[in-house]
N, C-alpha and C. Protein backbone atom coordinates (compact mmCIF):
# COMPACT_ATOMS: atom_id res chain seq x y z
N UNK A 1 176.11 185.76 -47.21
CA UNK A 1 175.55 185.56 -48.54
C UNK A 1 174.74 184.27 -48.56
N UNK A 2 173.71 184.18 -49.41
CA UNK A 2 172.72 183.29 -49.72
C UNK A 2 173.15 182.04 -50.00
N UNK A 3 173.48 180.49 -49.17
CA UNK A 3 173.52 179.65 -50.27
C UNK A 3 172.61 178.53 -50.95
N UNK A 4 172.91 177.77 -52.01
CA UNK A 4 171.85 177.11 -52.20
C UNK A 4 171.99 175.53 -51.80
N UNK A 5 171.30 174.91 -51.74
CA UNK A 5 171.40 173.80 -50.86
C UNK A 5 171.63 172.30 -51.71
N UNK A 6 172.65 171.88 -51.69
CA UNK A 6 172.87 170.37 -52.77
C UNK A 6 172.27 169.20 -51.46
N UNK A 7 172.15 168.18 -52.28
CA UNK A 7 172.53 166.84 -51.80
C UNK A 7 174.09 166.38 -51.79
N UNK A 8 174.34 165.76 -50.79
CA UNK A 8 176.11 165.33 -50.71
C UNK A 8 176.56 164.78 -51.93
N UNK A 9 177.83 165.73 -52.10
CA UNK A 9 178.58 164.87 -53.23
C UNK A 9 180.48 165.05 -53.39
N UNK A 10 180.85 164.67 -53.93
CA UNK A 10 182.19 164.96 -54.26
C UNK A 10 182.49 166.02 -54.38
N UNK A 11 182.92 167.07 -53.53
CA UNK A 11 182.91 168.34 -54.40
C UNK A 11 184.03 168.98 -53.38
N UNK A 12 184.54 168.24 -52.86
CA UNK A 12 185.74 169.10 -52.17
C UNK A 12 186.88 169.84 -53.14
N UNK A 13 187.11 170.56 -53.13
CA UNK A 13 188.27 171.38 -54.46
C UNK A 13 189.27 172.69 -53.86
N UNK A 14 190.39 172.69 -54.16
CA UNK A 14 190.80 172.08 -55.17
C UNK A 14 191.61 170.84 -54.38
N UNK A 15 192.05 170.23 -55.88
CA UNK A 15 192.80 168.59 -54.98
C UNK A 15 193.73 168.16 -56.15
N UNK A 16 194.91 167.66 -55.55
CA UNK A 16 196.13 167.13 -56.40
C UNK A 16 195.37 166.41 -57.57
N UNK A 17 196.11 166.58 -58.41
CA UNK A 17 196.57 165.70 -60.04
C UNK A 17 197.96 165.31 -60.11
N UNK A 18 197.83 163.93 -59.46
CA UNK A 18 199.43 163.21 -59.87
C UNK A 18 198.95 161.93 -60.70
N UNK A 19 200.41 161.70 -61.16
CA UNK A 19 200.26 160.33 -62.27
C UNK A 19 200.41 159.24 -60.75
N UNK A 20 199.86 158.59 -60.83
CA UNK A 20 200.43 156.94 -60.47
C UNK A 20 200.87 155.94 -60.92
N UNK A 21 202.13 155.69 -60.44
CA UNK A 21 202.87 154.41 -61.73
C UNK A 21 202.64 153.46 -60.89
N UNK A 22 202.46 152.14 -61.17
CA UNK A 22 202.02 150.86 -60.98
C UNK A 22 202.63 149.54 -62.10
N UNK A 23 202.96 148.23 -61.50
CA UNK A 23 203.85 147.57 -62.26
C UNK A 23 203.98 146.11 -61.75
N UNK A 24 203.52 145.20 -62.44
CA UNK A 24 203.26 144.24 -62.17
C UNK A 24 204.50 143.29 -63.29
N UNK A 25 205.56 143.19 -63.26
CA UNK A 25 206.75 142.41 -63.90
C UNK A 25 206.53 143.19 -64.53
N UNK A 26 206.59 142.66 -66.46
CA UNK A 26 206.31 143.81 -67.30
C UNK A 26 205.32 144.69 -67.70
N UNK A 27 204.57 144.37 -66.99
CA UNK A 27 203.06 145.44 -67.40
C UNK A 27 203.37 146.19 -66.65
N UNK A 28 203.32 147.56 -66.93
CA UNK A 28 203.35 148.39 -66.03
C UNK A 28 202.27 149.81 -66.58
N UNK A 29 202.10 150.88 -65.96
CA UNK A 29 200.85 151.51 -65.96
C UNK A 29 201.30 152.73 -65.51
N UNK A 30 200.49 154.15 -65.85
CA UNK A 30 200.92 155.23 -65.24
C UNK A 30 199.48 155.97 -65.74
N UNK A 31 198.83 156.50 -64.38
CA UNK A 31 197.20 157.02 -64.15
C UNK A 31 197.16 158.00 -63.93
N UNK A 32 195.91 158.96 -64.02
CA UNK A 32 195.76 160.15 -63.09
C UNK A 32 194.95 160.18 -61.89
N UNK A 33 195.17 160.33 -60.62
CA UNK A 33 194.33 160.16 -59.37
C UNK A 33 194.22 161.68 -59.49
N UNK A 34 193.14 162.16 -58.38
CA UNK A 34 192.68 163.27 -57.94
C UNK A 34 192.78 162.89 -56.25
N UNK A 35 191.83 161.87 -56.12
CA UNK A 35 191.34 161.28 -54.87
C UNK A 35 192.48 161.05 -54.14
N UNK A 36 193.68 161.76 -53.32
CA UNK A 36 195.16 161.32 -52.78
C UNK A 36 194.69 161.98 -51.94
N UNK A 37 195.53 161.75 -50.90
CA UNK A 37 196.06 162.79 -49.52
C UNK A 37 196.86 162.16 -48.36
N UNK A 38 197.37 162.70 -47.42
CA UNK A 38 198.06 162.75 -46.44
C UNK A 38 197.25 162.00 -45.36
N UNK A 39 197.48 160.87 -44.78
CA UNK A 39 196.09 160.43 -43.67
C UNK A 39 197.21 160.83 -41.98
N UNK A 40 198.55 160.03 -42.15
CA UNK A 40 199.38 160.36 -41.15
C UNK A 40 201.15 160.32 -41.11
N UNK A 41 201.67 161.29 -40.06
CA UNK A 41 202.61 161.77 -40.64
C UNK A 41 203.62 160.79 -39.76
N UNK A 42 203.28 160.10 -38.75
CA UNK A 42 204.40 159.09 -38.19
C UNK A 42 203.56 158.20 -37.90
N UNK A 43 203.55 156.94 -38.41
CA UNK A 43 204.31 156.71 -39.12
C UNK A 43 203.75 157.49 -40.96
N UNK A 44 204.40 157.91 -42.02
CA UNK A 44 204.24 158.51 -42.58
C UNK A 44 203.17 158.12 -43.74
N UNK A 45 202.01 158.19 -43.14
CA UNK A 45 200.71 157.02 -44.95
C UNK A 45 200.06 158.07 -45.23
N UNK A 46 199.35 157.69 -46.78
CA UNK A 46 198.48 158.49 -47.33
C UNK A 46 197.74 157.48 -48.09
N UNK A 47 196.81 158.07 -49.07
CA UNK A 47 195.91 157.23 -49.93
C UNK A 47 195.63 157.57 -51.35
N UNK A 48 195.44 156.59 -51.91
CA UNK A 48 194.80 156.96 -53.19
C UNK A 48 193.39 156.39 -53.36
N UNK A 49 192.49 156.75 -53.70
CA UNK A 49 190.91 156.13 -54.29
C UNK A 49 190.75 155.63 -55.70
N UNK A 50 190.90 154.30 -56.05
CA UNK A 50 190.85 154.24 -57.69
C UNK A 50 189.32 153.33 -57.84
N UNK A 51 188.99 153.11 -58.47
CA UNK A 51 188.10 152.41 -59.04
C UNK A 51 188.22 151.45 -59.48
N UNK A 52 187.87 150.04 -59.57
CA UNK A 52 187.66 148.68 -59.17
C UNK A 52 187.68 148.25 -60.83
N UNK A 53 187.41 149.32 -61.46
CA UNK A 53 187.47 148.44 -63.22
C UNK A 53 188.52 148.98 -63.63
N UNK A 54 189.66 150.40 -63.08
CA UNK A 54 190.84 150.55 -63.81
C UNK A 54 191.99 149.66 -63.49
N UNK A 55 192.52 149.82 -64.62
CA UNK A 55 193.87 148.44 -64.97
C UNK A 55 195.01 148.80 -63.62
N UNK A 56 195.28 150.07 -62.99
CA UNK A 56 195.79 150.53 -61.73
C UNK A 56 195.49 149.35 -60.82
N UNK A 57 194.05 149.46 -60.74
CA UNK A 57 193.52 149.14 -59.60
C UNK A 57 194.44 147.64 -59.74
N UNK A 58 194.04 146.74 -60.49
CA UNK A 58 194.57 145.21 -60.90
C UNK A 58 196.01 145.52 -60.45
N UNK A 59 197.24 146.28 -61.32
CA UNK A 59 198.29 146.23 -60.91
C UNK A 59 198.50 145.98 -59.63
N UNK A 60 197.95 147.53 -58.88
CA UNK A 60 198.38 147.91 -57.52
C UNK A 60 197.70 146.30 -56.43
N UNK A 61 196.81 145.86 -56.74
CA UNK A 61 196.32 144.97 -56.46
C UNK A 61 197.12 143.87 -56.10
N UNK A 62 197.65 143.61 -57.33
CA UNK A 62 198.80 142.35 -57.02
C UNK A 62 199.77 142.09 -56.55
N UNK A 63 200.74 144.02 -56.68
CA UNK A 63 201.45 144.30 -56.11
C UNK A 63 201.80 144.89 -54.56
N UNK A 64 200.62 145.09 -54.28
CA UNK A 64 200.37 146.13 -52.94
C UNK A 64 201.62 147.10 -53.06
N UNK A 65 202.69 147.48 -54.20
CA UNK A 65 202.95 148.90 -54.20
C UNK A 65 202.40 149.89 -55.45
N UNK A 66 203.05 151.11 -55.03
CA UNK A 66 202.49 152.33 -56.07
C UNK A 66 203.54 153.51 -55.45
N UNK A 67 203.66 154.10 -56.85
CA UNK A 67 204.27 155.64 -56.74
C UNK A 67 203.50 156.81 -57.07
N UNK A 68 203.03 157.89 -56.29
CA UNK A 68 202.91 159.15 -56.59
C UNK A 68 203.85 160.04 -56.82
N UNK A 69 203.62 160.33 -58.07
CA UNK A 69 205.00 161.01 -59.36
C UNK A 69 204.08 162.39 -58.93
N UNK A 70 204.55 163.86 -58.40
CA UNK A 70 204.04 164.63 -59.03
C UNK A 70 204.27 165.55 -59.93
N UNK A 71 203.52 166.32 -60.60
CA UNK A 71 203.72 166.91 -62.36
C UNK A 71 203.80 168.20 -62.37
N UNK A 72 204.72 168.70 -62.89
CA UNK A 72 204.74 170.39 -62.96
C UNK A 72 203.83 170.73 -64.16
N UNK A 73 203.53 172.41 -64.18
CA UNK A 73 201.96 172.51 -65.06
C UNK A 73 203.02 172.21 -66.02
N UNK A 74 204.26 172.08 -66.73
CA UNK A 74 204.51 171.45 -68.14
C UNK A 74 203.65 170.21 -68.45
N UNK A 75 203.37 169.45 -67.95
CA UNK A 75 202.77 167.85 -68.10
C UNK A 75 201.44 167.78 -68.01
N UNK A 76 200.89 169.10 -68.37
CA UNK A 76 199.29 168.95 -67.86
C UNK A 76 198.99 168.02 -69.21
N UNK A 77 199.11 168.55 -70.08
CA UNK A 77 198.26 167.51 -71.48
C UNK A 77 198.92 166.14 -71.07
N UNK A 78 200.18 165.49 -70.56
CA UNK A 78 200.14 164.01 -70.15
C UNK A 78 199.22 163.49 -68.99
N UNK A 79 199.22 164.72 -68.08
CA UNK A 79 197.88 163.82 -66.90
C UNK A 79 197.20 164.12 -67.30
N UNK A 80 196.51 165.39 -68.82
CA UNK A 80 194.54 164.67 -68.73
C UNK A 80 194.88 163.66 -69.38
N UNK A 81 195.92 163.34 -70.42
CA UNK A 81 195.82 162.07 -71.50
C UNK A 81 195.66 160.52 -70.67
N UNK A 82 196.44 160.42 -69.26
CA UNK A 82 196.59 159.50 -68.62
C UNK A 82 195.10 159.07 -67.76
N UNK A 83 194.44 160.45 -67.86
CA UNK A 83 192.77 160.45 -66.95
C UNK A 83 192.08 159.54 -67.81
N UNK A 84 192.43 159.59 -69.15
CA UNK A 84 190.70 159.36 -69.82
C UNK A 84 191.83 158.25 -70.72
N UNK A 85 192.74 157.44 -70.82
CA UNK A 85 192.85 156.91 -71.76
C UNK A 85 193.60 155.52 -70.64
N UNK A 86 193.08 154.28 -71.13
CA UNK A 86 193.14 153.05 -70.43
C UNK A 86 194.49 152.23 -70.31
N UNK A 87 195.49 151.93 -69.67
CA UNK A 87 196.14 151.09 -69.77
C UNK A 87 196.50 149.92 -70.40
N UNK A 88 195.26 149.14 -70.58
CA UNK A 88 194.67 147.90 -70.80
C UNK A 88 194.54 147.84 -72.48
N UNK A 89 194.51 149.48 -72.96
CA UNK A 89 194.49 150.07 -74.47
C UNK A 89 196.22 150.19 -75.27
N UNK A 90 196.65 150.32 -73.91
CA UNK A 90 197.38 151.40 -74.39
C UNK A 90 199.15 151.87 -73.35
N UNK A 91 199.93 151.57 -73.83
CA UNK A 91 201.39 151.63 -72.86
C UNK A 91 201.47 153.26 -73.32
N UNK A 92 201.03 154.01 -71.87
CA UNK A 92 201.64 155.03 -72.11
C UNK A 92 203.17 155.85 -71.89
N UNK A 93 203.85 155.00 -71.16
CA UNK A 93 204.58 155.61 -71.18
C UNK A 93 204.97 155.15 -72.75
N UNK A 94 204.99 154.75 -73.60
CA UNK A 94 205.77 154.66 -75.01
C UNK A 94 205.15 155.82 -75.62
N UNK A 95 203.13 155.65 -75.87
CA UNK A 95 202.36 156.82 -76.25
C UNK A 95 203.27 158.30 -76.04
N UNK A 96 203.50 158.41 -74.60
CA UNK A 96 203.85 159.59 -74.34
C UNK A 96 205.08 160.15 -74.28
N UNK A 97 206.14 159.16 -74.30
CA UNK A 97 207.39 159.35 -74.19
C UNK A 97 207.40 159.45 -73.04
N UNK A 98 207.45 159.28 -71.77
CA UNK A 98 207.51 159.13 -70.38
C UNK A 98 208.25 158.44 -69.90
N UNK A 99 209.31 159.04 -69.34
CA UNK A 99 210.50 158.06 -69.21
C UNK A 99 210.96 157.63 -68.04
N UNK A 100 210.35 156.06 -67.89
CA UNK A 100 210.52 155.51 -66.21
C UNK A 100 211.81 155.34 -65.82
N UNK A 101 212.10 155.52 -64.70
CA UNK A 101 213.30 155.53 -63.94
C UNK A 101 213.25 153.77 -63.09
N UNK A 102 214.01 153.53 -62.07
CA UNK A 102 213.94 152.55 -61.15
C UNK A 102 213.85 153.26 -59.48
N UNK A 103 212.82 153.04 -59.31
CA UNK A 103 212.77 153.63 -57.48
C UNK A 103 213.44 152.95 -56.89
N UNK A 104 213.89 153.53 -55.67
CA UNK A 104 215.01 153.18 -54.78
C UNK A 104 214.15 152.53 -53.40
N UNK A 105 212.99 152.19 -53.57
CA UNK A 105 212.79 150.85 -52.70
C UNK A 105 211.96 150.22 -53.01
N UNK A 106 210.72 150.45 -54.16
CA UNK A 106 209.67 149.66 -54.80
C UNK A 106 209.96 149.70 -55.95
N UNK A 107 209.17 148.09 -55.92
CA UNK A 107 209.55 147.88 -57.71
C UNK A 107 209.20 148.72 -59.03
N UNK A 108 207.86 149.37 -59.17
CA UNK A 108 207.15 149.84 -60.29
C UNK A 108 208.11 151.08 -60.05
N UNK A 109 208.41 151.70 -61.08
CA UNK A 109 208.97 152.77 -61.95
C UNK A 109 208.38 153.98 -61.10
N UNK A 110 209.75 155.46 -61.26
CA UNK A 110 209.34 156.61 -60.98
C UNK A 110 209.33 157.23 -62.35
N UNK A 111 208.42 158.23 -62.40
CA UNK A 111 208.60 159.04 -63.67
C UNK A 111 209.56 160.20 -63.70
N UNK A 112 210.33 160.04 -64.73
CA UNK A 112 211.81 160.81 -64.49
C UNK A 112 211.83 162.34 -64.90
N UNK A 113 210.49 162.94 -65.48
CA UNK A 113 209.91 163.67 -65.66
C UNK A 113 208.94 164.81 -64.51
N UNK A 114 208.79 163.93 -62.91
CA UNK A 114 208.33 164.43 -62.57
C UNK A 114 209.31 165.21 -61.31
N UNK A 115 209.08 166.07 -60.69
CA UNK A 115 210.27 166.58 -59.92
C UNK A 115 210.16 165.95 -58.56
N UNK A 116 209.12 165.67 -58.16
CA UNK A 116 209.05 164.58 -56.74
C UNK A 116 208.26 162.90 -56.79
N UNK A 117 208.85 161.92 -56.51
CA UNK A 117 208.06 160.68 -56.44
C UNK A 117 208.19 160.27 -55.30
N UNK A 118 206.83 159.85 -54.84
CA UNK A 118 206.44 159.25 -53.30
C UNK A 118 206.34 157.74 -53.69
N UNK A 119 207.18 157.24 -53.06
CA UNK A 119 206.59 155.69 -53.37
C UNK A 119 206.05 154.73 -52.17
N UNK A 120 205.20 154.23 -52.28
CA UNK A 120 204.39 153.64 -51.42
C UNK A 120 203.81 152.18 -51.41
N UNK A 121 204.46 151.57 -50.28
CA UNK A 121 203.75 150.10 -50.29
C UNK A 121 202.41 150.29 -49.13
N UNK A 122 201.40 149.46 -49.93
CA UNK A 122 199.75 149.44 -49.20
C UNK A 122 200.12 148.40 -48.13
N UNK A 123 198.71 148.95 -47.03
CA UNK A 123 199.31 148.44 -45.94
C UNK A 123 197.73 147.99 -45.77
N UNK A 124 196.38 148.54 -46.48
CA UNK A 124 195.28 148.37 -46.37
C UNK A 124 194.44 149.01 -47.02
N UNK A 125 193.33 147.77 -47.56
CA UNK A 125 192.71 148.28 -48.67
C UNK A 125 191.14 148.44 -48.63
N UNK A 126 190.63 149.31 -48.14
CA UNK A 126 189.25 149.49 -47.48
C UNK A 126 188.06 149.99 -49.23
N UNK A 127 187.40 148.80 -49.07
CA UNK A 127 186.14 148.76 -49.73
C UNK A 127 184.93 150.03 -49.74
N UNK A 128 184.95 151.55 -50.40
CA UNK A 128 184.27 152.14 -50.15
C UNK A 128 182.66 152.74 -50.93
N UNK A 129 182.96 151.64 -51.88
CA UNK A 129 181.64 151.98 -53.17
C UNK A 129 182.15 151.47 -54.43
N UNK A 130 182.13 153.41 -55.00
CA UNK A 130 182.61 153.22 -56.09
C UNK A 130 184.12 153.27 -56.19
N UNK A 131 184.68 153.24 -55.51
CA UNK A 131 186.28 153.35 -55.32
C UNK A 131 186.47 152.59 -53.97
N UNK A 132 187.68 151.85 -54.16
CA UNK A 132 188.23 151.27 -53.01
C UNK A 132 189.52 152.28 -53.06
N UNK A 133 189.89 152.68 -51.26
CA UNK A 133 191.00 153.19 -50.84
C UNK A 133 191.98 152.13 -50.48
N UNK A 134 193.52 152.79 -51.18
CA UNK A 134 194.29 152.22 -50.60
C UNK A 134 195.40 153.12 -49.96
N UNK A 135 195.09 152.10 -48.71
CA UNK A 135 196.23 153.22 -47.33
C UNK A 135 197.54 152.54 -47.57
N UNK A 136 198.38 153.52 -47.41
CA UNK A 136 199.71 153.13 -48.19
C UNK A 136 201.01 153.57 -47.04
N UNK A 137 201.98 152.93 -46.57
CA UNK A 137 203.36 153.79 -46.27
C UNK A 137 203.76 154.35 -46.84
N UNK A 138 204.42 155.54 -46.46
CA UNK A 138 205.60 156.00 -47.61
C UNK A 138 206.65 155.37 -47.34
N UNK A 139 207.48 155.20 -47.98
CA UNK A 139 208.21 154.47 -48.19
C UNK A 139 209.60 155.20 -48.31
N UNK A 140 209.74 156.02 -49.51
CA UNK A 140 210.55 156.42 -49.77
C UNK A 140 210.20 157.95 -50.58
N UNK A 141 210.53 158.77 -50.58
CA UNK A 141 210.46 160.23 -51.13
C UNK A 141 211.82 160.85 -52.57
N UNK A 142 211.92 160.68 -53.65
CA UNK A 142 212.47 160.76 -54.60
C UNK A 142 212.62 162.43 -54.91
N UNK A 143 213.63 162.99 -54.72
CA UNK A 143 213.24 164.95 -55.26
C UNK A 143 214.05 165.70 -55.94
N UNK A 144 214.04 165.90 -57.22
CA UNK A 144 215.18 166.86 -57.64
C UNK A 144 215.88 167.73 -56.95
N UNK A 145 217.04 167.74 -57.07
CA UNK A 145 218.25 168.28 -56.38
C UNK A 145 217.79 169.87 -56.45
N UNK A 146 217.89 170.11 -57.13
CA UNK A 146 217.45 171.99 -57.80
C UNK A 146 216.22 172.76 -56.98
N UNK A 147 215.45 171.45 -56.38
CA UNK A 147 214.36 171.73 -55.25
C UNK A 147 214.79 171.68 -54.14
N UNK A 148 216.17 171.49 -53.72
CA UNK A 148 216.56 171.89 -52.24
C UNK A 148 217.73 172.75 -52.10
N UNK A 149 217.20 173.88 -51.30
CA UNK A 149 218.29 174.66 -50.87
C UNK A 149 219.49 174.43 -50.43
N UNK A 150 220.42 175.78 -49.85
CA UNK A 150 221.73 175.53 -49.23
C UNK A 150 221.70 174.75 -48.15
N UNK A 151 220.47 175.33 -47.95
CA UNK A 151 220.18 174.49 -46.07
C UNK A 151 219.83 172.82 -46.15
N UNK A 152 219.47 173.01 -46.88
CA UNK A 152 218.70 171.58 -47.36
C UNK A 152 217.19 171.17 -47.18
N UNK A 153 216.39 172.84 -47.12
CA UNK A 153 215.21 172.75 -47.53
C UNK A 153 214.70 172.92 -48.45
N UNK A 154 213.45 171.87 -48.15
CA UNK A 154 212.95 171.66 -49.67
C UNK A 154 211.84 173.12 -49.72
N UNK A 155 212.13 173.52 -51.30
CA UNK A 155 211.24 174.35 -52.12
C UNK A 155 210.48 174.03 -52.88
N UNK A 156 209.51 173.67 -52.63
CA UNK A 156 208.31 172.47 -53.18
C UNK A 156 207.61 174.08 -54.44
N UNK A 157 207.43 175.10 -53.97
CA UNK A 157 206.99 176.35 -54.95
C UNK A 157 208.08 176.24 -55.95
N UNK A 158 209.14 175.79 -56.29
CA UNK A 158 209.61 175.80 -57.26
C UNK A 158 209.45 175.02 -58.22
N UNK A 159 208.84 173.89 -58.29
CA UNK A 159 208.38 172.33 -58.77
C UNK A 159 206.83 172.94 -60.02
N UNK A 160 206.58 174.20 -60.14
CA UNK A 160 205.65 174.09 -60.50
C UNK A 160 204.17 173.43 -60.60
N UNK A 161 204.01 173.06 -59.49
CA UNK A 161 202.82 172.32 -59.04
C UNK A 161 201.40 172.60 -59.81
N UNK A 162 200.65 171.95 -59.75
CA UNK A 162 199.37 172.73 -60.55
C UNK A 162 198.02 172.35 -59.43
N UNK A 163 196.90 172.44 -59.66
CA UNK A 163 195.60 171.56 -58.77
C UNK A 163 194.51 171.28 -59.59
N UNK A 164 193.53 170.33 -59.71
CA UNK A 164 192.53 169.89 -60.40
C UNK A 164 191.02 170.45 -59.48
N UNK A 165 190.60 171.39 -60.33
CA UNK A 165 189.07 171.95 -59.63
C UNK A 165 188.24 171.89 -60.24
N UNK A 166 187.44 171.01 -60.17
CA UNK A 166 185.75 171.11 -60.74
C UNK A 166 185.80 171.03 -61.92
N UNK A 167 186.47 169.90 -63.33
CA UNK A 167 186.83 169.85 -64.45
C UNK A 167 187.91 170.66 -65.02
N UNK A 168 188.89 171.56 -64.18
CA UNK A 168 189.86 172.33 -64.67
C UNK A 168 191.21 172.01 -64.04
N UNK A 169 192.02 172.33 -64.37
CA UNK A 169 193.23 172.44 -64.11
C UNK A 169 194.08 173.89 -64.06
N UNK A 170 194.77 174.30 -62.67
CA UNK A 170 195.23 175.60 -62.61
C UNK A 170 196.34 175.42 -61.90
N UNK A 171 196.96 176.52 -62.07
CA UNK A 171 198.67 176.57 -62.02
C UNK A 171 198.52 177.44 -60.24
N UNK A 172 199.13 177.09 -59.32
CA UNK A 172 199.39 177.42 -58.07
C UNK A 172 199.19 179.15 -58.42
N UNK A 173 198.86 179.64 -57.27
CA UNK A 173 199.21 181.22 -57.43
C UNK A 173 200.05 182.11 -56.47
N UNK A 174 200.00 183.04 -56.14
CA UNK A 174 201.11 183.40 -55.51
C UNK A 174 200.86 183.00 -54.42
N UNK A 175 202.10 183.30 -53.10
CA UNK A 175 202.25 183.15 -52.06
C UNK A 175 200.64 183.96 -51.47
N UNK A 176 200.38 183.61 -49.88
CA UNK A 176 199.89 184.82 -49.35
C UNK A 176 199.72 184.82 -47.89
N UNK A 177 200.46 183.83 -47.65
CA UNK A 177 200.78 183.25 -46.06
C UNK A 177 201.84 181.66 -45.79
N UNK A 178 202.48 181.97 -44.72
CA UNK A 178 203.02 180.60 -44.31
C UNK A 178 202.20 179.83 -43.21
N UNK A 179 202.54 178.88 -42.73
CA UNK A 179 201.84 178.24 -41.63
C UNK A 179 202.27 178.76 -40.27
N UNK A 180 201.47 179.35 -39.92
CA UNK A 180 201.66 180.03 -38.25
C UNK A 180 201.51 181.11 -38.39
N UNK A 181 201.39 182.22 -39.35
CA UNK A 181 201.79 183.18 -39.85
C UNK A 181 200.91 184.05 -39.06
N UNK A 182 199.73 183.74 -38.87
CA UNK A 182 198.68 184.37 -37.88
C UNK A 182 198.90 184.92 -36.78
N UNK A 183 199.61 183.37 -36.06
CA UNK A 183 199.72 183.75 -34.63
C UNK A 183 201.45 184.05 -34.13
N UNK A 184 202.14 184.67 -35.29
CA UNK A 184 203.81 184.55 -35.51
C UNK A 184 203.74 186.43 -34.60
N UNK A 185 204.51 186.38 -33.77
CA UNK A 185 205.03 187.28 -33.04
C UNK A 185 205.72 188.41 -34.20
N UNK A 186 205.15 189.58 -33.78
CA UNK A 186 205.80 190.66 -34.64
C UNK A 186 207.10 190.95 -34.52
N UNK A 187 208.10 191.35 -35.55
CA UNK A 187 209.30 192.27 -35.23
C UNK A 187 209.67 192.73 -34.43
N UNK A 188 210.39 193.03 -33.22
CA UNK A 188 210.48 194.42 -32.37
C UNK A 188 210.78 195.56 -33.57
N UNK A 189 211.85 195.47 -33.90
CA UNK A 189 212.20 196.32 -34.91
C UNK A 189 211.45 196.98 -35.88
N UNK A 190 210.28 196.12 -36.31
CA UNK A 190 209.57 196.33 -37.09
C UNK A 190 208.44 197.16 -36.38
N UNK A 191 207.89 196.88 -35.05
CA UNK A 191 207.27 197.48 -34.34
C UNK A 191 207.56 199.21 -33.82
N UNK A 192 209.19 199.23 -33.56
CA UNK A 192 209.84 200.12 -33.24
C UNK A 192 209.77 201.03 -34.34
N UNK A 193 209.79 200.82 -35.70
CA UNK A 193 209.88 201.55 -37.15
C UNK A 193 208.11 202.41 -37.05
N UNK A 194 207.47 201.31 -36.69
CA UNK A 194 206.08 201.81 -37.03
C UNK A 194 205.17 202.92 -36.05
N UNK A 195 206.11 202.64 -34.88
CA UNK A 195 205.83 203.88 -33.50
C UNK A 195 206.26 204.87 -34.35
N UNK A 196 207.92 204.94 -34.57
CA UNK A 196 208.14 205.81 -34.65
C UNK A 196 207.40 206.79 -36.12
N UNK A 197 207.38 206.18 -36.84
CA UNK A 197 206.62 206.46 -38.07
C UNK A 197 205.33 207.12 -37.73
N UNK A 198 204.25 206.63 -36.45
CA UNK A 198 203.14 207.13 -36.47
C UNK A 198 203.63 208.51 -35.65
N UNK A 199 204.60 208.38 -34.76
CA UNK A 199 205.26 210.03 -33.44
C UNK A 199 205.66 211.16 -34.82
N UNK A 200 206.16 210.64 -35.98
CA UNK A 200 206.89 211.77 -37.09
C UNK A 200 205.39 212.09 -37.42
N UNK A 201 204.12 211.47 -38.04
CA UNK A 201 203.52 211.99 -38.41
C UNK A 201 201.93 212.69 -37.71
N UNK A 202 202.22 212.38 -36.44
CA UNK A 202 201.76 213.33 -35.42
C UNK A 202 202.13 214.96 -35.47
């Protein structure tokens, strides 16, 4: 199919919507990033991209930590409210009723509302424009109990997750593969069912 041709821009989609809590003694702050991800898994960092005039940025700044809270689609009207409305205006967690917890190895607050918090001390803060990245450890991983099985795996599809695309917000959809799933060795059994199935209808 035909496509049409842009100039480079932001447009990778879809991509997380988590709050970021941030906390400098008593000021403390809770944002919406888009710009997150996974950079490496041992030792375990990722990033966030904020922008150099939000009140985040200052916190995380002083503190070199931060938590990624993430939000089940219940909380969508608190992360757009947290996108477009300023810190510096405004204590949202009071606005919103958002009720901070104490993380179990950084100082700034988990949101007790959200079913997983990543908390993360920066390890480096790279200058990229209009947003500076900050590369972060994880630190510590926070997860409702009700999200892990007998086994003691985690069921992250149960958390209600949502994703932010191109000015919208949408709720995960069904399953339609696992990882490996491609190159995952068939059944015998299952193989054996399907011979025989095609010999009956010969």
């Amino acid at each position: 199919m035909a496509k049409t041709n842009w100039k480079g821009g932001a447009l990778l989609s879809p991509v997380p919507a988590v709050l970021v809590t941030s906390a400098d003694g008593e000021k403390r702050n809770v944002c919406t990033v888009a710009w997150t991800g996974i950079l490496n898994t041992n030792p375990a960092k990722l990033y966030i991209s904020v922008r150099p005039s939000r009140y985040t940025h200052e916190l995380i700044s002083k503190t070199g930590e931060f938590c990624i809270n993430l939000p089940s689609s219940n909380l969508v009207r608190i992360v757009d409210f947290c996108g477009v409305k300023s810190g510096r205006e405004v204590d949202k967690f009071a606005v919103l009723d958002i009720n901070p917890e104490k993380a179990s190895v950084i100082s700034c607050p988990v949101i007790a509302e959200c079913p997983v918090a990543i908390e993360c001390k920066v390890v480096e803060v790279i200058q990229l424009g209009s947003h500076d990245m900050f590369i972060a450890d994880i630190v510590a991983v926070d997860v409702e109990e009700h999200l892990i099985d007998e086994n003691g795996r985690l069921r992250l599809e149960k958390a209600g997750l949502f994703a932010y695309s191109h000015g919208s917000y949408y709720i995960l959809g069904k399953k339609i593969g696992s990882f490996g799933f491609s190159v995952k060795k068939k059944n015998k059994h299952a193989n054996t069912t399907r011979k025989q199935n095609r010999s009956e209808a010969d």
